[in-house]
Protein backbone atom coordinates (compact mmCIF):
# COMPACT_ATOMS: atom_id res chain seq x y z
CA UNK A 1 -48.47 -116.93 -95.71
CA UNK A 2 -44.57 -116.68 -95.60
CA UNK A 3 -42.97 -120.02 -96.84
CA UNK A 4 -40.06 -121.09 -94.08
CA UNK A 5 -37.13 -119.88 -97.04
CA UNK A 6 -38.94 -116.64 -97.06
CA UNK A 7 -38.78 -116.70 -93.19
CA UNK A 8 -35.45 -117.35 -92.84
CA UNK A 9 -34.98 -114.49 -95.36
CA UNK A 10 -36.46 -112.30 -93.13
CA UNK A 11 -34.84 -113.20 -90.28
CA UNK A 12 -31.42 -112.72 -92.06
CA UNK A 13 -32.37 -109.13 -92.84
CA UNK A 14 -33.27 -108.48 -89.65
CA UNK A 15 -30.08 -109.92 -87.97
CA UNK A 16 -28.03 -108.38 -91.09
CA UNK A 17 -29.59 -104.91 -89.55
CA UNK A 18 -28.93 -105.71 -85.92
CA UNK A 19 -26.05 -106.43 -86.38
CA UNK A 20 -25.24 -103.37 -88.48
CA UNK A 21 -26.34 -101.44 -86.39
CA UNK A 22 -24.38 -102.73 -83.26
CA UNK A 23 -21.67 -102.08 -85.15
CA UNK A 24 -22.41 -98.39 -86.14
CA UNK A 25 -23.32 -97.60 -82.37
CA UNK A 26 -19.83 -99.32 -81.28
CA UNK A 27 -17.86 -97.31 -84.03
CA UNK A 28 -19.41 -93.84 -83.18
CA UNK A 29 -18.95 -94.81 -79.13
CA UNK A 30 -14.69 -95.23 -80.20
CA UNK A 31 -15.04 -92.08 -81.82
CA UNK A 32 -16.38 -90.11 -79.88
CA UNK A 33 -14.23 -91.71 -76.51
CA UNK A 34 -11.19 -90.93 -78.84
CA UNK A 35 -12.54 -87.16 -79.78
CA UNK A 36 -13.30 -86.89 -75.86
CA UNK A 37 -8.76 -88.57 -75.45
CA UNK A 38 -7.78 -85.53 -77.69
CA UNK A 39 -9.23 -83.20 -75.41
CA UNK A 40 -7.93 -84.22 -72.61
CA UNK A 41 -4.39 -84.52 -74.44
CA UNK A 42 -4.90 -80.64 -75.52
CA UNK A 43 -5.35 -79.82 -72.24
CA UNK A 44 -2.79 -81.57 -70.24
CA UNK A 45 -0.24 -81.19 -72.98
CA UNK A 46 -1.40 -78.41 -76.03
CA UNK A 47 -2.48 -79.40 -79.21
CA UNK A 48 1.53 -80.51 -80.20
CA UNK A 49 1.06 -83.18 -77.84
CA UNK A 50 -1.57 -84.80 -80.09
CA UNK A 51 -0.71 -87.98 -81.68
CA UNK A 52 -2.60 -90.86 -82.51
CA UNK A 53 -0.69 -93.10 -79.98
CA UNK A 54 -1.33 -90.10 -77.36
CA UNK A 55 -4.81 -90.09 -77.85
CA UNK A 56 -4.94 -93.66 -78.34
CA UNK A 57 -3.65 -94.02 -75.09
CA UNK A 58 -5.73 -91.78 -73.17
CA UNK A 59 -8.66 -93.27 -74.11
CA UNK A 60 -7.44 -97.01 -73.47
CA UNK A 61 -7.78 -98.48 -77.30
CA UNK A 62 -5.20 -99.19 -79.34
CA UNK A 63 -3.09 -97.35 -81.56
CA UNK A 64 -4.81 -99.16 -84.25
CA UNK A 65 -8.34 -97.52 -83.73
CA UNK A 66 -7.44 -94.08 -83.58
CA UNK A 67 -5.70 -94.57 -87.19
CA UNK A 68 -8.72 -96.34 -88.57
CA UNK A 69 -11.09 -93.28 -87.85
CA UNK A 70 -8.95 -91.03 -88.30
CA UNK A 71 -6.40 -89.78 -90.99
CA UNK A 72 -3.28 -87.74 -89.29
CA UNK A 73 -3.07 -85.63 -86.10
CA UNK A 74 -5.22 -82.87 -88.19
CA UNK A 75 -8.12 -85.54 -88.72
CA UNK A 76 -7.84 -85.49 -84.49
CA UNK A 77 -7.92 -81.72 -84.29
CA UNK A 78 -10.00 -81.08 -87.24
CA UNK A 79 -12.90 -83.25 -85.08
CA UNK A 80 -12.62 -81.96 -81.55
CA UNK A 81 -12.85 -78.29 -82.59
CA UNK A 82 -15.88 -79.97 -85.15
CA UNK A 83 -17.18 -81.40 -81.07
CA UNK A 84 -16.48 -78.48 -78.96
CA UNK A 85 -17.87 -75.82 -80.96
CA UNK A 86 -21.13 -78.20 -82.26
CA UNK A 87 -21.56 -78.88 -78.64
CA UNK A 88 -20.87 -75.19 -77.15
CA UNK A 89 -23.33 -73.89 -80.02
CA UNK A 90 -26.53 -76.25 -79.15
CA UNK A 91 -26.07 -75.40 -75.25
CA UNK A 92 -26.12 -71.83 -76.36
CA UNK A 93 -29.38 -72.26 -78.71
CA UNK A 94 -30.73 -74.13 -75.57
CA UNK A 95 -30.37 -70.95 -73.63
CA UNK A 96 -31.41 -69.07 -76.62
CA UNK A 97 -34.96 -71.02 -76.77
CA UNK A 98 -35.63 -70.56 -73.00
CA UNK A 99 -35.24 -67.21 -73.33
CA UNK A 100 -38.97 -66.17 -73.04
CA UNK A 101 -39.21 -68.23 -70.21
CA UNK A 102 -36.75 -67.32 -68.25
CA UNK A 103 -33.77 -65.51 -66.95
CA UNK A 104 -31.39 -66.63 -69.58
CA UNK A 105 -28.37 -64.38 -69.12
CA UNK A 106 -28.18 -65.04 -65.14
CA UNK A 107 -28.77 -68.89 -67.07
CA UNK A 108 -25.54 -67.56 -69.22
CA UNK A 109 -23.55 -66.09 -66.56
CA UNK A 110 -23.87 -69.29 -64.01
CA UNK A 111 -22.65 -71.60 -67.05
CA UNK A 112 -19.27 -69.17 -67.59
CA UNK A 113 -19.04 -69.29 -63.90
CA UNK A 114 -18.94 -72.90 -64.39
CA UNK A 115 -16.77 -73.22 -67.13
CA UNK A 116 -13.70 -70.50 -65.87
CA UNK A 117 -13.78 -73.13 -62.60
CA UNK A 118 -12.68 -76.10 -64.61
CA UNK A 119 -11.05 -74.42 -67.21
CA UNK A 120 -9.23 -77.72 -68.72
CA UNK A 121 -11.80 -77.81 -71.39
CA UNK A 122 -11.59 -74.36 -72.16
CA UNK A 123 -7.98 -74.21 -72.60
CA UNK A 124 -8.33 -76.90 -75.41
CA UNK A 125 -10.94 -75.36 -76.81
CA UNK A 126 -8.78 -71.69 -77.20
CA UNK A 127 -6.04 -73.82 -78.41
CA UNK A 128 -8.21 -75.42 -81.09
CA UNK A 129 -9.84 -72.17 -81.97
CA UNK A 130 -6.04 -70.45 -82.48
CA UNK A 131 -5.69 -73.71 -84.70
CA UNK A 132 -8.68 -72.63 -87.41
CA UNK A 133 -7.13 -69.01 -86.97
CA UNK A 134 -4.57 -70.24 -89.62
CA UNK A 135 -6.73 -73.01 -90.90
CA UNK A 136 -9.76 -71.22 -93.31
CA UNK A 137 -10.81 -74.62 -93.68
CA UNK A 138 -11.49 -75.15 -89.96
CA UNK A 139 -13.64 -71.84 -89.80
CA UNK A 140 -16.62 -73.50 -90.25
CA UNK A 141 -17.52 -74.59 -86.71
CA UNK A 142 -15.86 -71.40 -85.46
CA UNK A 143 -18.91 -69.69 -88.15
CA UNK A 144 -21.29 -71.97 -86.16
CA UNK A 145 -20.49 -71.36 -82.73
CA UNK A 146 -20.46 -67.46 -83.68
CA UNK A 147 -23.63 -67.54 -85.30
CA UNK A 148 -25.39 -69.53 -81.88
CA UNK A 149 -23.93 -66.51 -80.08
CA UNK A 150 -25.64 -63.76 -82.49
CA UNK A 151 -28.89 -65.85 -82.28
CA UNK A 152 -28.94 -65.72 -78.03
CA UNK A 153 -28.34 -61.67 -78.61
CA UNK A 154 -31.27 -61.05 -81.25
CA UNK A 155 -33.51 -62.26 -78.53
CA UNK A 156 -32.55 -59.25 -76.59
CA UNK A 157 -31.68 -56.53 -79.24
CA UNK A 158 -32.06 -56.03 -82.87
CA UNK A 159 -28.80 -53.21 -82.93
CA UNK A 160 -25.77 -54.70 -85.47
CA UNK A 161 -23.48 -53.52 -83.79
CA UNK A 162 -24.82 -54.51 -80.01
CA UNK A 163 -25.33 -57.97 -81.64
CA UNK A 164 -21.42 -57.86 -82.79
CA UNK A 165 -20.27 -56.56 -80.06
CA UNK A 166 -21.46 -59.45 -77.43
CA UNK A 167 -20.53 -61.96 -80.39
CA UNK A 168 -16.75 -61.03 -79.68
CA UNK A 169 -16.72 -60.13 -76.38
CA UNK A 170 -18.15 -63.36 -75.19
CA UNK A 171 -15.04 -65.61 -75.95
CA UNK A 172 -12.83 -62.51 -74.32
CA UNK A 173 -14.46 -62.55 -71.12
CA UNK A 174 -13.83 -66.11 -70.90
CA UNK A 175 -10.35 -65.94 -72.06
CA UNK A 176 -9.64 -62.96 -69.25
CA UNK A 177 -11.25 -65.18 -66.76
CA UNK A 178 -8.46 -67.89 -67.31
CA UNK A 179 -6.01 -64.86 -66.42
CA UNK A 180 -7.03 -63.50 -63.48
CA UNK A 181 -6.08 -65.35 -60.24
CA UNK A 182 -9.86 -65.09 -59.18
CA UNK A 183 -12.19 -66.09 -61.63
CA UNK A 184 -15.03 -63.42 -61.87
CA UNK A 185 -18.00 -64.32 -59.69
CA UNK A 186 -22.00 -65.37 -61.48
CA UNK A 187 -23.03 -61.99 -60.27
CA UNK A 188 -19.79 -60.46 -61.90
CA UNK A 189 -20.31 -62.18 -65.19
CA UNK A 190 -24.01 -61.35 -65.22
CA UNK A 191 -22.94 -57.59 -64.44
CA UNK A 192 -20.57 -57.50 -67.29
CA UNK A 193 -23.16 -59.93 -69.93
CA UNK A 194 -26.14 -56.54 -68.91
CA UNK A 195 -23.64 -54.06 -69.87
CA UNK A 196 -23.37 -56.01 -73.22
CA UNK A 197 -26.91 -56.32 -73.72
CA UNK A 198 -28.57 -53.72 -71.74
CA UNK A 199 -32.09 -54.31 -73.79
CA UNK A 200 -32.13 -57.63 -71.71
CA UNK A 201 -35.55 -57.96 -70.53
């Protein structure tokens, strides 16, 4: 039998942990809307236009929150390359799992097709990437994102060198499409994605 000052114990705990938690799910929600702010910034002004008012301002909090989860502009940068190449990785071992099942590298070629048409992302993301090409200490999610690539190509060949090969062309045909006036096509993408990995099944 509980006693009621055991009770209220446990109803303290359990309000302590509510209450906790609230507050965990509200602090990740700021940081992620203010990871989110610094991509947008990137894109509509490059990565020098990154400060914590900037951001602060783009994502409608005040100048005070971006400080408190973040130290410095490279705290900023440091976690929306940490986002964009986490999240560009598991989308890419998504495709990676299906496939088996299915057509993965038309799958592939629709979701550059989609990408090189609203290319604001993108842009940040090549920014953020030229950022950890003088940063050794930012490679990490670079290493990630280039290791989700490898993974997709084992599924098709076991050749080094084929495996390399679509590892750094990948980024490039991306970074091509933001040149060209026209954007290639799903079909164009696939074409050039078969020619990569011509053991595609």
């Amino acid at each position: 039998m509980v006693t009621r000052p055991g009770l209220y114990r446990i109803l303290g705990e359990t309000l302590n942990e509510v209450t906790t938690d609230g507050r965990r799910s509200k602090g990740e929600r700021r940081r992620r809307a203010l990871i989110e702010a610094t991509l947008r910034v990137i894109e509509r002004d490059g990565a020098s236009g990154v400060t914590h008012r900037a951001v602060a301002r783009e994502a409608g909090l005040p100048t005070t929150a971006a400080t408190y989860y973040f130290d410095g502009v490279d705290g900023l940068l440091t976690a929306a390359l940490t986002t964009c190449m986490d999240d560009d990785a598991e989308k890419m071992r998504q495709l990676t799992v299906a496939a088996d099942d299915s057509d993965s590298l038309h799958a592939l070629a629709r979701l550059m097709a989609e990408i090189v048409a609203t290319p604001g992302r993108l842009l940040a993301e090549f920014e953020l990437c030229l950022l950890a090409s003088r940063r050794p200490d930012l490679r990490g999610p670079t290493d990630r994102w280039k290791g989700a690539l490898a993974d997709f190509a084992r599924r098709y060949t076991a050749d080094p060198v084929r495996i390399q090969l679509f590892t750094n062309a990948y980024d490039g045909l991306l970074l091509h499409a933001l040149l060209a006036d026209q954007p290639p096509t799903v079909d164009e993408f696939e074409a050039m994605l078969r020619e990569l990995l011509p053991d595609a099944r």
